[in-house]
Protein backbone atom coordinates (compact mmCIF):
# COMPACT_ATOMS: atom_id res chain seq x y z
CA UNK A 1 -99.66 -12.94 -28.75
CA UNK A 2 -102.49 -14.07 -30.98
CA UNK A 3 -103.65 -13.51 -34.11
CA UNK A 4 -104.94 -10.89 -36.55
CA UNK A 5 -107.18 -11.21 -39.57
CA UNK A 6 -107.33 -8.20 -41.44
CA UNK A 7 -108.63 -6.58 -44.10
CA UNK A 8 -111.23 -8.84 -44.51
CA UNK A 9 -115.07 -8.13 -44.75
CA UNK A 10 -117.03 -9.60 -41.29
CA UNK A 11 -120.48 -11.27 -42.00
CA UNK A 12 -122.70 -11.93 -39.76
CA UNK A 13 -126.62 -12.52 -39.66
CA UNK A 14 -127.41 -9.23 -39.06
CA UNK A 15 -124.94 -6.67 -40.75
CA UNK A 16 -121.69 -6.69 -43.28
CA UNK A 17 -118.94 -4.79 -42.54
CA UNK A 18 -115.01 -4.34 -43.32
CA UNK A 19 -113.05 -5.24 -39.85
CA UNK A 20 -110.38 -6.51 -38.10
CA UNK A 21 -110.57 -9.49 -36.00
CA UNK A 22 -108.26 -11.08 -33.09
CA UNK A 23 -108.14 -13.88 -31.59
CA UNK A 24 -106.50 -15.12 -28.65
CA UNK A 25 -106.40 -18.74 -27.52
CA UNK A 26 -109.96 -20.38 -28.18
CA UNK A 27 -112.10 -16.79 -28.32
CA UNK A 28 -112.31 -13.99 -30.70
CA UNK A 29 -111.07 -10.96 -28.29
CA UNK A 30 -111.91 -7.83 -30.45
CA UNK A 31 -113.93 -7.54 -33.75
CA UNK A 32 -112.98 -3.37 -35.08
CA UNK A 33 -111.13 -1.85 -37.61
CA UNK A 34 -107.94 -1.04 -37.66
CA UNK A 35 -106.36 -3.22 -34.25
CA UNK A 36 -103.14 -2.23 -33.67
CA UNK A 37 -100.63 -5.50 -34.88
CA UNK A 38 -98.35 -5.34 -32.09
CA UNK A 39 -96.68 -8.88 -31.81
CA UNK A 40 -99.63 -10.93 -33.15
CA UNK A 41 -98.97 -12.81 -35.94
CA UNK A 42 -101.04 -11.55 -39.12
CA UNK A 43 -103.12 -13.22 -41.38
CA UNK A 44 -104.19 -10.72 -45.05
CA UNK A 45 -107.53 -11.39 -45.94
CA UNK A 46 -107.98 -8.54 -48.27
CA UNK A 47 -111.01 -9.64 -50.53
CA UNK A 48 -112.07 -12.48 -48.17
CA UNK A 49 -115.47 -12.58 -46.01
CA UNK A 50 -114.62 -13.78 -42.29
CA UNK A 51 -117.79 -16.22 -41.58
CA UNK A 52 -118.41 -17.55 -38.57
CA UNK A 53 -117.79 -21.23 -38.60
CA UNK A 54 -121.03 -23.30 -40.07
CA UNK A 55 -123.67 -25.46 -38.19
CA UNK A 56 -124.84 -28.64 -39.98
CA UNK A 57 -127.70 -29.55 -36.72
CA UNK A 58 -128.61 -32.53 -38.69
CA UNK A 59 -125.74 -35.60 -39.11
CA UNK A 60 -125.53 -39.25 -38.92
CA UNK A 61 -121.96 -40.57 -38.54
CA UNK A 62 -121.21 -43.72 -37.80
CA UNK A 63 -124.77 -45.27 -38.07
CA UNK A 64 -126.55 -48.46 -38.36
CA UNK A 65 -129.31 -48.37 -40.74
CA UNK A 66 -130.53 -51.53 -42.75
CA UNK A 67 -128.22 -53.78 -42.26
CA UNK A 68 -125.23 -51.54 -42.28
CA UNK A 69 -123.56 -48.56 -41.28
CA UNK A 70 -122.79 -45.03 -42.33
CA UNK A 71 -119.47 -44.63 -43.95
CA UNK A 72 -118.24 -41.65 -42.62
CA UNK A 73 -117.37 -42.16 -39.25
CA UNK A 74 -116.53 -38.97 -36.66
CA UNK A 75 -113.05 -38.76 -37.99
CA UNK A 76 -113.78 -38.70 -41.61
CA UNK A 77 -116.85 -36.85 -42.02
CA UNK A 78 -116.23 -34.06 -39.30
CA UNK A 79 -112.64 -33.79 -41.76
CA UNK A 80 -114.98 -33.54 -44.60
CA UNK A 81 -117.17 -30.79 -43.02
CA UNK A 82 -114.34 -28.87 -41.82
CA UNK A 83 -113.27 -28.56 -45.41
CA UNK A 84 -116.33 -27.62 -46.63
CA UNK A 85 -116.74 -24.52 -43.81
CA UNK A 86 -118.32 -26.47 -41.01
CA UNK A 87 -117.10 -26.13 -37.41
CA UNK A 88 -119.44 -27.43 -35.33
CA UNK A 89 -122.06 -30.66 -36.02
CA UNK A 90 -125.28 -31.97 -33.99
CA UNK A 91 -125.33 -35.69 -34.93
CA UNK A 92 -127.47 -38.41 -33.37
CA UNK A 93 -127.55 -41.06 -30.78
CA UNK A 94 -130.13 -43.52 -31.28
CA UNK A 95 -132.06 -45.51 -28.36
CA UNK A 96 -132.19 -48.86 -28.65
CA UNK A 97 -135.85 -50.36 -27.57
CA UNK A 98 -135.98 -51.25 -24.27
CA UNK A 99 -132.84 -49.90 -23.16
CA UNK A 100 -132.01 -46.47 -21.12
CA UNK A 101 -130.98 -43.14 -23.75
CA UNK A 102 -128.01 -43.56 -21.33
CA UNK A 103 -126.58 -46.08 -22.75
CA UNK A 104 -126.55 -44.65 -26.05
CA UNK A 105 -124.96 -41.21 -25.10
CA UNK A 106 -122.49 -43.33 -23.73
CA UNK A 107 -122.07 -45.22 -27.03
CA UNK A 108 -122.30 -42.23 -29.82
CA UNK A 109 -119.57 -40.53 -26.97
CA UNK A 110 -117.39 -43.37 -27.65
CA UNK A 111 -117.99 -43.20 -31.56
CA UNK A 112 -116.96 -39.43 -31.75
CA UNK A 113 -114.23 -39.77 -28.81
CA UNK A 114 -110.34 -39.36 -30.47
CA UNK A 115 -112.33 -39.03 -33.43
CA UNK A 116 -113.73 -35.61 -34.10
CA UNK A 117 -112.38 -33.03 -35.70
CA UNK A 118 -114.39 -29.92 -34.95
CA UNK A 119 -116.90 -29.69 -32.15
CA UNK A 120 -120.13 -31.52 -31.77
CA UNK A 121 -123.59 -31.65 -30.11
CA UNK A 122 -125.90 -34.82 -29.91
CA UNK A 123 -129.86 -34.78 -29.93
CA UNK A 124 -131.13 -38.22 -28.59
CA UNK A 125 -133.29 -40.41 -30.82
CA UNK A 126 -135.85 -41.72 -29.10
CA UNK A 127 -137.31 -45.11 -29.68
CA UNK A 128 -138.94 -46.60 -26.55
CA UNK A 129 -140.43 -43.96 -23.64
CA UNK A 130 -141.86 -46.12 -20.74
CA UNK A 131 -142.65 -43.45 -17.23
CA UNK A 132 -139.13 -43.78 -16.39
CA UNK A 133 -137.97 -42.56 -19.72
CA UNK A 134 -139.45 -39.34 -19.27
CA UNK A 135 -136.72 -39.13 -16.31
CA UNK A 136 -134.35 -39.98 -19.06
CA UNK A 137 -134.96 -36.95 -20.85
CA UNK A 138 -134.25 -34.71 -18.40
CA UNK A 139 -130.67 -36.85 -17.23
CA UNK A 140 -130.37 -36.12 -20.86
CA UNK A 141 -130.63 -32.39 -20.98
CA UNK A 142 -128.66 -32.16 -17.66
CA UNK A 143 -125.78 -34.02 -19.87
CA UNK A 144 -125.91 -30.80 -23.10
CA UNK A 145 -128.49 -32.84 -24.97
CA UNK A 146 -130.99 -30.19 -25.54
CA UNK A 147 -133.33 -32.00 -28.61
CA UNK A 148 -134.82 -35.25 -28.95
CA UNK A 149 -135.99 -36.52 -32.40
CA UNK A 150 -139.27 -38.76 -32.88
CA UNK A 151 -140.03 -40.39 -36.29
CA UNK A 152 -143.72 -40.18 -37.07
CA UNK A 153 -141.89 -42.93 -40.21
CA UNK A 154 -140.71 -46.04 -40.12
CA UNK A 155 -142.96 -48.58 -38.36
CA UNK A 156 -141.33 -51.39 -35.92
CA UNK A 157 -138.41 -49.81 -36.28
CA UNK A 158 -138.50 -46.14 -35.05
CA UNK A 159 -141.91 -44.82 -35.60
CA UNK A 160 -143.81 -43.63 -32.29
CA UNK A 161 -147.02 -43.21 -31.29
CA UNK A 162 -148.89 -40.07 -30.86
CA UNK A 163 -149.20 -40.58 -27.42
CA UNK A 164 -145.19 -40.72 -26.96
CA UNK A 165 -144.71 -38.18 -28.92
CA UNK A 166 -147.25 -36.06 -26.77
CA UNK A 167 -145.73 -37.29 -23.52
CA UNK A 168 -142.07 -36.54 -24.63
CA UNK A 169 -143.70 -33.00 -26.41
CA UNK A 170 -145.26 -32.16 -22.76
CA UNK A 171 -142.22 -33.11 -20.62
CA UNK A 172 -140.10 -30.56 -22.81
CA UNK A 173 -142.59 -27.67 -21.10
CA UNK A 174 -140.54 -29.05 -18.10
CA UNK A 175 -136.72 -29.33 -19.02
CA UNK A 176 -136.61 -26.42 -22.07
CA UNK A 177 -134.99 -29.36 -24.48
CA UNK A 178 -136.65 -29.17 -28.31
CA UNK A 179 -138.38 -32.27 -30.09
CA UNK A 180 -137.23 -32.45 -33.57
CA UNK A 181 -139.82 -34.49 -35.73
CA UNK A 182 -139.09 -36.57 -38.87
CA UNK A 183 -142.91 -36.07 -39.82
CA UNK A 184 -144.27 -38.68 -42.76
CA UNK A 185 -147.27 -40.54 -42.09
CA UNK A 186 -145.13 -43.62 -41.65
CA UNK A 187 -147.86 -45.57 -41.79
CA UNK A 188 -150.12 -44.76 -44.59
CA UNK A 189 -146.69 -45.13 -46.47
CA UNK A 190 -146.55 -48.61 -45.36
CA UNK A 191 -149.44 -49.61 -47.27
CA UNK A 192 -148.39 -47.88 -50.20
CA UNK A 193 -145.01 -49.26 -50.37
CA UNK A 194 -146.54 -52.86 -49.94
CA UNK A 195 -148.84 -52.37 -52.69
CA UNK A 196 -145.92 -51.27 -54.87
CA UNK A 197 -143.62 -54.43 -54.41
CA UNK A 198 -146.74 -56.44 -54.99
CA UNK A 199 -147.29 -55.02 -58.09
CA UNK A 200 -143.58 -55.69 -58.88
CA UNK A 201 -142.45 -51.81 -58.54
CA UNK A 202 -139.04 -52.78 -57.33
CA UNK A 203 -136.75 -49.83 -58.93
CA UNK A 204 -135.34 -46.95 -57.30
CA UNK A 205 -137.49 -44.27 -58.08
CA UNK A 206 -140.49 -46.31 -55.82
CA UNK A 207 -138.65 -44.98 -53.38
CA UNK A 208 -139.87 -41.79 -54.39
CA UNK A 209 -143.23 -42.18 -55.47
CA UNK A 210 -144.52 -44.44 -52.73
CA UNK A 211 -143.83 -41.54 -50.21
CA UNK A 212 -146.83 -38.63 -51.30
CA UNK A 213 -145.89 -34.82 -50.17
CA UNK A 214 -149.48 -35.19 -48.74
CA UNK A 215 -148.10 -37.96 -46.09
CA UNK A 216 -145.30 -35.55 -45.36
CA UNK A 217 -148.05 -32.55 -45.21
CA UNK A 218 -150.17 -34.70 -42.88
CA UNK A 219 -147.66 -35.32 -40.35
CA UNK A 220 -146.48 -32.11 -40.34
CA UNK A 221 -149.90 -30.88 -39.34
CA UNK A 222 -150.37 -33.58 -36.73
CA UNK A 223 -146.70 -32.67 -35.41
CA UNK A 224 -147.37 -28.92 -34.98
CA UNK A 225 -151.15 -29.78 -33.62
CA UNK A 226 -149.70 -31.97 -30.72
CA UNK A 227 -147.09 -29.11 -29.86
CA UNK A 228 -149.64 -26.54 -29.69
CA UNK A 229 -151.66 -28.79 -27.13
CA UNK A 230 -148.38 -29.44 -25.35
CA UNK A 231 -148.03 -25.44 -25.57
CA UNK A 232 -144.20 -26.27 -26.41
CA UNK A 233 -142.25 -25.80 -29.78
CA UNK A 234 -141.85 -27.80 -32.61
CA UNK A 235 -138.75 -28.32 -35.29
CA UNK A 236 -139.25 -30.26 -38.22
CA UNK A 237 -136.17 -31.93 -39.85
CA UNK A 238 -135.48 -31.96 -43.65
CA UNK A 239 -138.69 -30.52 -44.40
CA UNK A 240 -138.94 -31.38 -48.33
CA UNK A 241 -142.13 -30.13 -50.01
CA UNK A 242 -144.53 -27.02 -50.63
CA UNK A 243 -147.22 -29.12 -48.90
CA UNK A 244 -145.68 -29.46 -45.84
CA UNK A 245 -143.78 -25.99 -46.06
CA UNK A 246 -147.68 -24.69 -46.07
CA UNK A 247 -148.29 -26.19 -42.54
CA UNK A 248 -145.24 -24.36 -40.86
CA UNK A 249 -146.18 -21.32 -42.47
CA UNK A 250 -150.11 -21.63 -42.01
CA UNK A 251 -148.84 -22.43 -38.47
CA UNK A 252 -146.47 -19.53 -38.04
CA UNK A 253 -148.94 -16.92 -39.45
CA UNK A 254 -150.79 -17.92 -36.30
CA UNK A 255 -147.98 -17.40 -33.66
CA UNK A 256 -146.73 -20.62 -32.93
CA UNK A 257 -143.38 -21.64 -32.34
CA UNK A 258 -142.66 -24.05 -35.30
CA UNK A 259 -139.28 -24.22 -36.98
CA UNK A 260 -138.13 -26.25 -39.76
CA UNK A 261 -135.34 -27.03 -41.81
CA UNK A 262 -134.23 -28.28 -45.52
CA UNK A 263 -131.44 -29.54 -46.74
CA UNK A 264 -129.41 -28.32 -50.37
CA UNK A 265 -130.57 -31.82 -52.09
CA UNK A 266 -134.33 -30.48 -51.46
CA UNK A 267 -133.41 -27.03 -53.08
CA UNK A 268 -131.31 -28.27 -55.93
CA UNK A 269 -132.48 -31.69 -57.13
CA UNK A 270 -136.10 -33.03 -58.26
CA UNK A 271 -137.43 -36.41 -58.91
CA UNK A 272 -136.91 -35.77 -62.79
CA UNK A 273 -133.45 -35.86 -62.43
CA UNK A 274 -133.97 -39.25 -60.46
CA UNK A 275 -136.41 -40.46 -63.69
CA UNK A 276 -133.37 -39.71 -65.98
CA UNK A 277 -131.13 -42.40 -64.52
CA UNK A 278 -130.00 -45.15 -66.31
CA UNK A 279 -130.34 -48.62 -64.24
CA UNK A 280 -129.97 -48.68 -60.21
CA UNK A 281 -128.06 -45.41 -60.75
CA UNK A 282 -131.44 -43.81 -58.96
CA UNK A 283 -130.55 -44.96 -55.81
CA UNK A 284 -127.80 -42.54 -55.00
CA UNK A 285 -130.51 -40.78 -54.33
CA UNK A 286 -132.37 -42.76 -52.30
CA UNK A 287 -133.13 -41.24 -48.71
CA UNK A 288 -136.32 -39.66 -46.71
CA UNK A 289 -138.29 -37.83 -47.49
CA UNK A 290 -137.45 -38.36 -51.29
CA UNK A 291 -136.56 -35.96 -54.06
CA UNK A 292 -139.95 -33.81 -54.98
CA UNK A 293 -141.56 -32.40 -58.26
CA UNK A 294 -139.36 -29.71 -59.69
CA UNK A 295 -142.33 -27.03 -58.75
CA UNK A 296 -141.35 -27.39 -54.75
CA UNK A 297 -137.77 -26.35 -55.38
CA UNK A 298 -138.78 -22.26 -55.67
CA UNK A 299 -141.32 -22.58 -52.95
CA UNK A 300 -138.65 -23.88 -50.61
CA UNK A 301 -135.97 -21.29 -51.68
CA UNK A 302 -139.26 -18.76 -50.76
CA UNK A 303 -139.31 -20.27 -47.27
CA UNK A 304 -135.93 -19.35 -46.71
CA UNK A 305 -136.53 -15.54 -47.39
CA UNK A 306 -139.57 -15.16 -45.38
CA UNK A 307 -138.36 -17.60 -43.10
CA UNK A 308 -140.88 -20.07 -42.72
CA UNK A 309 -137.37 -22.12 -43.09
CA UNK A 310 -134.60 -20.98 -40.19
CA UNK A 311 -132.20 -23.62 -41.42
CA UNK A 312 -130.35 -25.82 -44.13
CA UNK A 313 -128.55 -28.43 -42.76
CA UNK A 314 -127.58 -31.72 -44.40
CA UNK A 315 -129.08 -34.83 -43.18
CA UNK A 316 -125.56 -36.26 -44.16
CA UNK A 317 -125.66 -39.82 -44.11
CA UNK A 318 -123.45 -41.47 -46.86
CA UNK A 319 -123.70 -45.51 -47.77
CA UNK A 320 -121.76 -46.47 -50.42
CA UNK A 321 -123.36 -46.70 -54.29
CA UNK A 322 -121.20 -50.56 -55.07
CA UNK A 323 -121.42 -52.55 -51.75
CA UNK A 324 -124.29 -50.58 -49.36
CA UNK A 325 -126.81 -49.46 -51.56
CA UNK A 326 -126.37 -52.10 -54.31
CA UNK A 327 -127.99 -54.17 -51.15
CA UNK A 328 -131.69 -52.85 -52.33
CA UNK A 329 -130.88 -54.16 -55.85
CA UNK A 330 -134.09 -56.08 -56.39
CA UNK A 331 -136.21 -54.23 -53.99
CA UNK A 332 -136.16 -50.54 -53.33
CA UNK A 333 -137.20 -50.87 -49.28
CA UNK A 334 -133.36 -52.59 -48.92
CA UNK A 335 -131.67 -49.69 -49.92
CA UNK A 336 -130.14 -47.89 -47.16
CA UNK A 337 -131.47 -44.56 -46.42
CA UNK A 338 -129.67 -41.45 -47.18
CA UNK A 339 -127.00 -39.34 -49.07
CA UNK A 340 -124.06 -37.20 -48.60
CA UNK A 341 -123.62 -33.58 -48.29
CA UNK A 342 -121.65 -32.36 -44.96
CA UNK A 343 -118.68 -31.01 -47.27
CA UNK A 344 -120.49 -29.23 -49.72
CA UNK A 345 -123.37 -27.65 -47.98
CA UNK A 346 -121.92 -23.78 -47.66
CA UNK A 347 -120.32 -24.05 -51.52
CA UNK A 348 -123.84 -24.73 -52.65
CA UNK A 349 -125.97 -22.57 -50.47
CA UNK A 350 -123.31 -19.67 -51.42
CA UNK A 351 -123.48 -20.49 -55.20
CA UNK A 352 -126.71 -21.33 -55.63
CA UNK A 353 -128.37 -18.68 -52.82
CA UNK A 354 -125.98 -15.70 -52.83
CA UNK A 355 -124.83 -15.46 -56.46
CA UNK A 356 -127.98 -16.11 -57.89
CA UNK A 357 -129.62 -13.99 -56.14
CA UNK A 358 -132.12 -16.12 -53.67
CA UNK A 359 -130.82 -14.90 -50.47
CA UNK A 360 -127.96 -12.45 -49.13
CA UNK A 361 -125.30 -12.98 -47.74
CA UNK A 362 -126.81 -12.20 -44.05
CA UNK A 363 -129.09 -14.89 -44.43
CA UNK A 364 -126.82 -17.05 -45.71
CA UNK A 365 -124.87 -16.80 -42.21
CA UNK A 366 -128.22 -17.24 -40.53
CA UNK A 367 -129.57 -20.00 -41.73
CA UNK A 368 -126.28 -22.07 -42.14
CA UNK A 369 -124.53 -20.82 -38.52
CA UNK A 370 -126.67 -18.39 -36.59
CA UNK A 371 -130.14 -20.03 -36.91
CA UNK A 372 -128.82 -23.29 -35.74
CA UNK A 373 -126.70 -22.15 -32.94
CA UNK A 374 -129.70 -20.25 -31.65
CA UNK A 375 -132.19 -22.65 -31.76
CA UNK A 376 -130.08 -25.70 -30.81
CA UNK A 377 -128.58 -23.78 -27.40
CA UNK A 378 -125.12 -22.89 -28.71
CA UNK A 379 -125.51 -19.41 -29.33
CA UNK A 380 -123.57 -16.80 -28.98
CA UNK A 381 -120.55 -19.43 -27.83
CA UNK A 382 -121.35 -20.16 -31.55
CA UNK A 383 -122.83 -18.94 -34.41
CA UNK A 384 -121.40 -15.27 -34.94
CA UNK A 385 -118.22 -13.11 -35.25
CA UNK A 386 -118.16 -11.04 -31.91
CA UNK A 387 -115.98 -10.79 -29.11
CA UNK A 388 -116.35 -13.84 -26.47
CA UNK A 389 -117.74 -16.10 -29.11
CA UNK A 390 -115.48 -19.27 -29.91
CA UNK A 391 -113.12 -18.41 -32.62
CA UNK A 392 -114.75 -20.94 -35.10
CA UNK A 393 -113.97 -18.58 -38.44
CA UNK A 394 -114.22 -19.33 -42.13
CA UNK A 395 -112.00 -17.47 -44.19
CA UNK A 396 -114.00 -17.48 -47.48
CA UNK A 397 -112.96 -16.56 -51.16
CA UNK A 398 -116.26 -15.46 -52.98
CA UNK A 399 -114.36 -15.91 -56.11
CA UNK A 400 -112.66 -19.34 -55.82
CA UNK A 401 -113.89 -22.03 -58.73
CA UNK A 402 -114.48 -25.61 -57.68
CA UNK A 403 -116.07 -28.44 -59.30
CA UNK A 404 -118.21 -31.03 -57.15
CA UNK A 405 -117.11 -35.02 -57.58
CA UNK A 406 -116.50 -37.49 -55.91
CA UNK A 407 -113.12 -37.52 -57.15
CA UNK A 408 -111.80 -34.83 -55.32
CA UNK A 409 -114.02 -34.94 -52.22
CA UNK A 410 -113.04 -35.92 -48.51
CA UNK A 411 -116.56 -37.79 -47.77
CA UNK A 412 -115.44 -41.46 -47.23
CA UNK A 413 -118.24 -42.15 -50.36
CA UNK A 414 -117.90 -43.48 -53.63
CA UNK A 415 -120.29 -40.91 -55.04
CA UNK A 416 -121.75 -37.38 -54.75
CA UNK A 417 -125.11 -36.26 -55.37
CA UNK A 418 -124.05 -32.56 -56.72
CA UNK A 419 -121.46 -34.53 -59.32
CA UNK A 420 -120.17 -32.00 -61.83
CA UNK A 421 -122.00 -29.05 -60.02
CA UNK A 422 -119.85 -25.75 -60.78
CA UNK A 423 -119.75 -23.29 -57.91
CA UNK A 424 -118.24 -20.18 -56.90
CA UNK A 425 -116.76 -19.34 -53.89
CA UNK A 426 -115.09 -21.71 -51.25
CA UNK A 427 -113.15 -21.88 -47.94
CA UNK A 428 -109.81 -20.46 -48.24
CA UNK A 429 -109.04 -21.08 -44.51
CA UNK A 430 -111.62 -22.78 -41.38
CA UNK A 431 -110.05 -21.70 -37.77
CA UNK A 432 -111.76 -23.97 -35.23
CA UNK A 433 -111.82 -22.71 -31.42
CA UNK A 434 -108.13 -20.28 -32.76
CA UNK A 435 -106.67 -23.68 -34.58
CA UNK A 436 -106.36 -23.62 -38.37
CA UNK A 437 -107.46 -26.95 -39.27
CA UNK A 438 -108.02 -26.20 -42.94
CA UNK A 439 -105.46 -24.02 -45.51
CA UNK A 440 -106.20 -24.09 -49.09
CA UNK A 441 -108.58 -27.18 -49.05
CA UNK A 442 -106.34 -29.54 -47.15
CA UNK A 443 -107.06 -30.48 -43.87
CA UNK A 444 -104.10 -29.66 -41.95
CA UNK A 445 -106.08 -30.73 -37.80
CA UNK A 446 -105.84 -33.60 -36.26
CA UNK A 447 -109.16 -36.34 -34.72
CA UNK A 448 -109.62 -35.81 -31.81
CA UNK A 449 -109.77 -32.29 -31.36
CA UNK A 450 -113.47 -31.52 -31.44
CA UNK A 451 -114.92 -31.18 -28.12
CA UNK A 452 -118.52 -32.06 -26.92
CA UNK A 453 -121.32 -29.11 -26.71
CA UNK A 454 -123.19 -29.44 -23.55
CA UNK A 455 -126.12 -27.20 -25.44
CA UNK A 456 -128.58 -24.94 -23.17
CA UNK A 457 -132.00 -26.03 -22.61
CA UNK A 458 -134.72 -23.39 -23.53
CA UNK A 459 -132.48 -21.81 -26.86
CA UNK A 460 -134.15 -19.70 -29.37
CA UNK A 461 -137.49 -21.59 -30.03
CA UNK A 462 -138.42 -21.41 -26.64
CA UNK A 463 -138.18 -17.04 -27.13
């Protein structure tokens, strides 16, 4: 016995189309119309689209970051995604300096252990690449992670060199994992910020205007330049501006393998709304890169339908607005990094893409499930609605009302940054691996569930 959605409308990157769907145990069994009920227990979705479960490649749960840690922790932000239409996070372990990537599989393992809800990858942050490490990178990839993340930002903390990042770029020609750059010329920024506290710029939006789309631009060139020697892809994370959305395409037009992703607060919100703020209320939105110039927001949206952009994920990282952020109170470079997003990511995209018209409702599945799960190694295990694929499967009302707030959300956060934003259409029901975790908005799973994804080295970039 298992059980039968029907009447609903399947969705899936490539095509739209009315169909039954069964699913028995952990897999989806048969996607057609008109499967015979027989004993299985029957689930109407007349009206509904039948997803497949979203992809958010780009979390940080349970983090330390300035003094402080993330406040959503594996339990209560996978919860919150699950809500929100997410089945399946990449989040990341970070290497310490000096110490084996090893050790901190072993730790971000513990984090998520008995705590996830839905299932989840890891990339591997890398801080510190000695010869040996490069040895680390492939025990890595024999262990499912599949990506490793350099920051070109942050210096003496987790800025790298261009020589690591070319060694770690050149031994992915070897193991088929994916580097996944956080490209801002971390150190041009350095001097800028300086400048600005010495000339008493202290406030929120400094934030902001001490990190130029040209230093984001820059190191998005110098990313894709030391692939292209390596002769290996390249993935940029939250990619926020026209200027550096020029380099992947420029870079694209020419054949190369460069990806890149953005994230909803990059399509939906603009430094102007940050110059509106009253007080420190600026530094809810205080994370890297910053909010832009209203102009990028259309250019970005363009990315996504020509797809110089494969992916929106989130870049979730919450800190709360009255005891974690209030810690950057007299100087903007305290405040910890980041925002929340993981719930909200498919209500927005769907809202703001599909209903207005941006994007359809293919690409909409692609570049919130399918994009990810291809690129990242997950694919077709997840990622679509087909038979053998994990029964991950968002039952979604295109017509259900909800309002954004932090009221009502499930992100341990005392704020949102889409408060009072209107949208239209929601989850109605999220089936994870055959479970219903979510009915009607209310998480109804259990922590502990979610399972680890050992991803596949070479995934889509490499083809």
């Amino acid at each position: 016995m298992g059980l039968l959605i029907q009447n609903g409308t399947v969705v899936t990157a490539e095509k739209t189309f009315a169909a039954d769907v069964l699913i028995e145990g952990q897999t989806i069994r048969e996607v057609r119309p008109g499967i015979a009920a027989d004993s299985h227990e029957v689930l109407d979705a007349n009206g509904m689209l039948l997803l497949p479960g979203g992809i958010d490649a780009h979390t940080h749960l349970d983090m330390p970051f300035g003094g402080t840690t993330s406040s959503d922790d594996f339990e209560t932000g996978t919860r919150a995604a699950a809500i929100g239409g997410t089945t399946t996070i990449v989040d990341f372990a970070i290497q310490a300096k000096g110490t084996k990537m090893r050790t901190a599989l072993d730790t971000w393992w513990k984090k998520a252990e008995a705590r996830a809800c839905i299932d989840y990858g890891l990339h591997m942050i890398v801080t510190d690449l000695p010869d040996a490490g490069l040895e680390d990178m492939d025990d890595m990839v024999r262990e499912g992670v599949a990506s490793f993340k350099l920051f070109m930002a942050y210096p003496g903390v987790l800025m790298v060199d261009d020589a690591t990042i070319f060694r770690a770029l050149q031994q992915t020609s070897k193991n088929g994992a994916l580097i996944c750059m956080h490209a801002e010329n971390g150190s041009v920024i350095d001097v800028i910020v300086r400048q600005a506290l010495a000339e008493g710029k202290t406030a929120p939006i400094h934030h902001a205007l001490t990190r130029p789309t040209a230093a984001e631009a820059e190191a998005v060139h110098r990313a894709i330049a030391l692939a292209e020697i390596a002769g290996v892809p390249i993935y940029i994370v939250h990619l926020s501006s026209e200027d550096a959305l020029n380099q992947v395409r420029e870079a694209r037009d020419r054949g190369l393998p460069a990806f890149a992703e953005t994230c909803p607060q990059y399509l939906l919100l603009s430094i102007e709304d940050m110059k509106t703020m009253p007080g420190f209320e600026g530094a809810k939105y205080v994370f890297t890169p910053p909010l832009r110039e209203k102009q990028n927001l259309p250019k970005l949206w363009d990315g996504l339908k020509t797809d110089n952009l494969q992916v929106v994920s989130t870049d979730h990282c919450p800190f709360c607005f009255e005891d974690q952020k209030a810690l950057g109170k007299d100087d903007f470079t305290k405040i910890p990094n980041g925002g929340p997003g993981i719930e909200n990511r498919l209500q927005l995209l769907h809202h703001h893409g599909v209903n207005a018209g941006q994007i359809t409702l293919n690409r909409f599945v692609e570049i919130t499930s399918t994009a990810p799960a291809r690129i990242f190694g997950m694919y077709p295990k997840k990622g679509t609605i087909a038979a053998g694929s994990d029964a991950d499967i968002v039952v979604w009302d295109p017509k259900a009302e909800h309002v954004i707030s932090a009221k009502t959300h499930h992100m341990r956060v005392d704020y949102s940054m889409f408060e009072g934003f209107k949208v239209t259409g929601n989850a109605r029901q999220v089936y994870s691996r055959g479970d219903l975790i979510v009915d009607s908005g209310k998480f109804i799973g259990r922590a502990g569930r979610g399972q680890y994804l050992r991803r596949a080295a070479r995934g889509g970039a490499w083809n």
